[in-house]
N, C-alpha and C. Protein backbone atom coordinates (compact mmCIF):
# COMPACT_ATOMS: atom_id res chain seq x y z
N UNK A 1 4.74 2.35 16.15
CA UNK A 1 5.00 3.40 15.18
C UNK A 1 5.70 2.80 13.97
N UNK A 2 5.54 3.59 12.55
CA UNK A 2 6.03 2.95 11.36
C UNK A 2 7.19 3.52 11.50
N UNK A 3 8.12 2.99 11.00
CA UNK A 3 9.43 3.16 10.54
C UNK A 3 10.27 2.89 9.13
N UNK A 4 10.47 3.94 8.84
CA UNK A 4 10.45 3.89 6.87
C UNK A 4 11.66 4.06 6.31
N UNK A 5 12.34 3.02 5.68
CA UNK A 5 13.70 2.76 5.67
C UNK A 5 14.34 2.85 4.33
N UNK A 6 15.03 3.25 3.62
CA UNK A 6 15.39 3.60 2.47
C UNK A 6 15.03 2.05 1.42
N UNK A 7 15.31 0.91 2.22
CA UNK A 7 15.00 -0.32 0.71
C UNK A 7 13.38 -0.55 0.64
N UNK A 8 12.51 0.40 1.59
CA UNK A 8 11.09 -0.08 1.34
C UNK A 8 10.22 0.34 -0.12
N UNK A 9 9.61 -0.68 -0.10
CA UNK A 9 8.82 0.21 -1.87
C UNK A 9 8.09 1.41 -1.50
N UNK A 10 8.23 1.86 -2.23
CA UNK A 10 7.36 3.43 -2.49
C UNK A 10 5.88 2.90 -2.18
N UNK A 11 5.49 2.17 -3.25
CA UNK A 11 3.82 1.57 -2.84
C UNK A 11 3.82 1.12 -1.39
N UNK A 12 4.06 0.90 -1.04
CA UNK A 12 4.14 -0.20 0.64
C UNK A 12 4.02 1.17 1.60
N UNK A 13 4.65 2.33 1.43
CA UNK A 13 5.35 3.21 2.60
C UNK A 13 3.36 4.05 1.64
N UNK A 14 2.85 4.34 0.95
CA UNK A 14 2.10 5.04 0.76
C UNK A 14 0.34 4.36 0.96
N UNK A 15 0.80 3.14 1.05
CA UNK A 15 -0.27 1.90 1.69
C UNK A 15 -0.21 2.14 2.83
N UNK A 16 0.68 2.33 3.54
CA UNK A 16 0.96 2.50 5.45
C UNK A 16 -0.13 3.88 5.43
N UNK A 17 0.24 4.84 5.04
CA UNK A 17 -0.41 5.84 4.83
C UNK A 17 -0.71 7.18 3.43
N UNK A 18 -1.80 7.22 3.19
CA UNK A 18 -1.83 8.51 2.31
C UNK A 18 -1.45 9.51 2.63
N UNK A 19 -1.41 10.12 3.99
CA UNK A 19 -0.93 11.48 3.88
C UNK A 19 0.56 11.20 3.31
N UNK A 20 1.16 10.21 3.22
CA UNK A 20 2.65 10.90 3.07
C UNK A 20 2.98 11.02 1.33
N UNK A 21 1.77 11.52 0.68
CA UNK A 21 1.82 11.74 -0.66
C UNK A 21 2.64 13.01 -0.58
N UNK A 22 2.20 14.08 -0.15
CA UNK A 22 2.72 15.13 0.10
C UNK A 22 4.05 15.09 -0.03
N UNK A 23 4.69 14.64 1.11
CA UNK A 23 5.57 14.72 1.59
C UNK A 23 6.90 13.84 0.22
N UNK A 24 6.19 13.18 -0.60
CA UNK A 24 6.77 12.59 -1.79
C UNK A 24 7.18 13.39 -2.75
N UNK A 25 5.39 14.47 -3.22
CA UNK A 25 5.15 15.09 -4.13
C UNK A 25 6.70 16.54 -3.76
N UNK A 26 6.36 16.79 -2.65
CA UNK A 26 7.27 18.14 -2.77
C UNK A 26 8.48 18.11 -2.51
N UNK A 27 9.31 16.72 -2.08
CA UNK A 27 10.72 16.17 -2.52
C UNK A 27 11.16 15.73 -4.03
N UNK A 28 9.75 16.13 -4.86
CA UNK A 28 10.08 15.96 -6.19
C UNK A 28 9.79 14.89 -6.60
N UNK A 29 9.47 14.06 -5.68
CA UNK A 29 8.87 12.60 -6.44
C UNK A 29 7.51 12.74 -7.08
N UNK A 30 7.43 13.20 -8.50
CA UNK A 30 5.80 12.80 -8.83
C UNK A 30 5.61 11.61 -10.05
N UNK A 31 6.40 10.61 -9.10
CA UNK A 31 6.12 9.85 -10.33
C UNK A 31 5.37 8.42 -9.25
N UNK A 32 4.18 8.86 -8.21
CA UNK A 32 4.11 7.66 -7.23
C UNK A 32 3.05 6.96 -7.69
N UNK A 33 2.46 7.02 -9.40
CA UNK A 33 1.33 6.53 -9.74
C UNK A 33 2.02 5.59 -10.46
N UNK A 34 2.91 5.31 -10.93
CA UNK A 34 3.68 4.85 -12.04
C UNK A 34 3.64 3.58 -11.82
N UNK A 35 4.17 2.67 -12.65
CA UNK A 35 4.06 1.08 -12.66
C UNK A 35 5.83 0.78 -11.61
N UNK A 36 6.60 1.69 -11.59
CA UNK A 36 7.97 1.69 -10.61
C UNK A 36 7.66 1.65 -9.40
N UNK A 37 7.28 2.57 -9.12
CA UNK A 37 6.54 3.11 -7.70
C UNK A 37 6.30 1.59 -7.09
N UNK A 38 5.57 0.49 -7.71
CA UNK A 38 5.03 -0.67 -6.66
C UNK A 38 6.39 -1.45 -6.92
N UNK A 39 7.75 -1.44 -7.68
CA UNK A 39 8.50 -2.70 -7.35
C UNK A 39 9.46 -1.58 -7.08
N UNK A 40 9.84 -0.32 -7.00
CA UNK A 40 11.11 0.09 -6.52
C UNK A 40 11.40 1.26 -5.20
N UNK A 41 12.33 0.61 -5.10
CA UNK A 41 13.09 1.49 -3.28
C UNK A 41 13.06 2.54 -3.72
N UNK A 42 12.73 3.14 -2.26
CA UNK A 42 12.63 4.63 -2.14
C UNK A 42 14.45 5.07 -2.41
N UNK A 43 14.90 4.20 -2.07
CA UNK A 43 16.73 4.43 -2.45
C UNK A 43 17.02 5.28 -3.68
N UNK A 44 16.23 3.92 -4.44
CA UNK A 44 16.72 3.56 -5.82
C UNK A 44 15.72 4.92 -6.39
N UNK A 45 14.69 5.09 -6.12
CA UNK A 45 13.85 6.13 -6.77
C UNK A 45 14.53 7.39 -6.72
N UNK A 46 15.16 7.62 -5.18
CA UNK A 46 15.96 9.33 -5.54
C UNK A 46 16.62 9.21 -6.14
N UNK A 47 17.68 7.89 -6.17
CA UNK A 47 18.89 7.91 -7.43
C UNK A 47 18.36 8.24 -8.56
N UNK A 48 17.56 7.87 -8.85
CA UNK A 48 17.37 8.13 -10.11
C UNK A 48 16.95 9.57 -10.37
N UNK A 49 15.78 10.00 -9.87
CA UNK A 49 15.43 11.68 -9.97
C UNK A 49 15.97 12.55 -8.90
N UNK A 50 17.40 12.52 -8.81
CA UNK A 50 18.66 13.18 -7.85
C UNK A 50 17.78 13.53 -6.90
N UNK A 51 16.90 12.96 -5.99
CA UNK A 51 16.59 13.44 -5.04
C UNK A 51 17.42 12.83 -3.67
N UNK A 52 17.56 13.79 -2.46
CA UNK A 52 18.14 13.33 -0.91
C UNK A 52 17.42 11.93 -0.39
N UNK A 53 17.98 10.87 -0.46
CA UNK A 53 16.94 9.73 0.39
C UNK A 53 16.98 10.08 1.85
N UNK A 54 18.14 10.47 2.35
CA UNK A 54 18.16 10.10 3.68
C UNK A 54 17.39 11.46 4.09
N UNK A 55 17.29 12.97 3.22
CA UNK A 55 15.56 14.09 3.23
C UNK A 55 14.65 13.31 3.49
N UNK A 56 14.32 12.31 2.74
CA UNK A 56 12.99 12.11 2.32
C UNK A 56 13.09 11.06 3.51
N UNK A 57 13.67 10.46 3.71
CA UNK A 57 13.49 9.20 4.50
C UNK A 57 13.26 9.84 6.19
N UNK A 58 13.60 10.90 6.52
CA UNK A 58 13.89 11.51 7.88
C UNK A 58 12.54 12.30 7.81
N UNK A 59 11.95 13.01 6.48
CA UNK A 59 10.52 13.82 6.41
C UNK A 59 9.55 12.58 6.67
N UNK A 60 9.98 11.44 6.26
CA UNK A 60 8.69 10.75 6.26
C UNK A 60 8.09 9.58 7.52
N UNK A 61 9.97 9.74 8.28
CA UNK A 61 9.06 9.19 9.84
C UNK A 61 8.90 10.13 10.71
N UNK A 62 9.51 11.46 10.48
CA UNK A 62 8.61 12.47 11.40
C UNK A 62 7.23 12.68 11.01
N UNK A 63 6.89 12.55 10.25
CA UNK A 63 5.43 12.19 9.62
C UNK A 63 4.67 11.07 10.47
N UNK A 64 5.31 9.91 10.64
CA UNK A 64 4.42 8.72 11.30
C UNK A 64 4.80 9.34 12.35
N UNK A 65 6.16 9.71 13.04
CA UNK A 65 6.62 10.21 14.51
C UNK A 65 5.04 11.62 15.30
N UNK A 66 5.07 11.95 14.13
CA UNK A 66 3.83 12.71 14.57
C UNK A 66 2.42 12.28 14.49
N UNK A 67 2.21 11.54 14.19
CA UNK A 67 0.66 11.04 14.20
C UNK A 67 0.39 10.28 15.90
């Protein structure tokens, strides 16, 4: 099973899988097309657009946890 950890890149965790676009898009991340997206942490990405990492990070291995 994947396990998705706050310093992984955004591109890398959406290469593992597409469904977890979703799960990006409606934590407010819509910026996963962007030229950031392939060199920066999912950390560093909520810092910046005040989003919860450790939300997003817990939505997105119950995501692999469920497949």
């Amino acid at each position: 099973m994947a396990k998705v950890t706050k310093d992984m890149i955004i591109a890398d965790v959406l290469n593992m899988d597409r469904g977890t676009v979703p799960i990006f898009l409606n934590a407010g991340m819509h910026c996963l097309g962007c030229p950031s997206s392939s060199g920066e942490s999912i950390e560093d990405a909520c810092a910046i657009h005040g989003i919860d990492a450790d939300k997003l990070i817990e939505d997105l291995n119950n995501f692999f946890e469920g497949k």
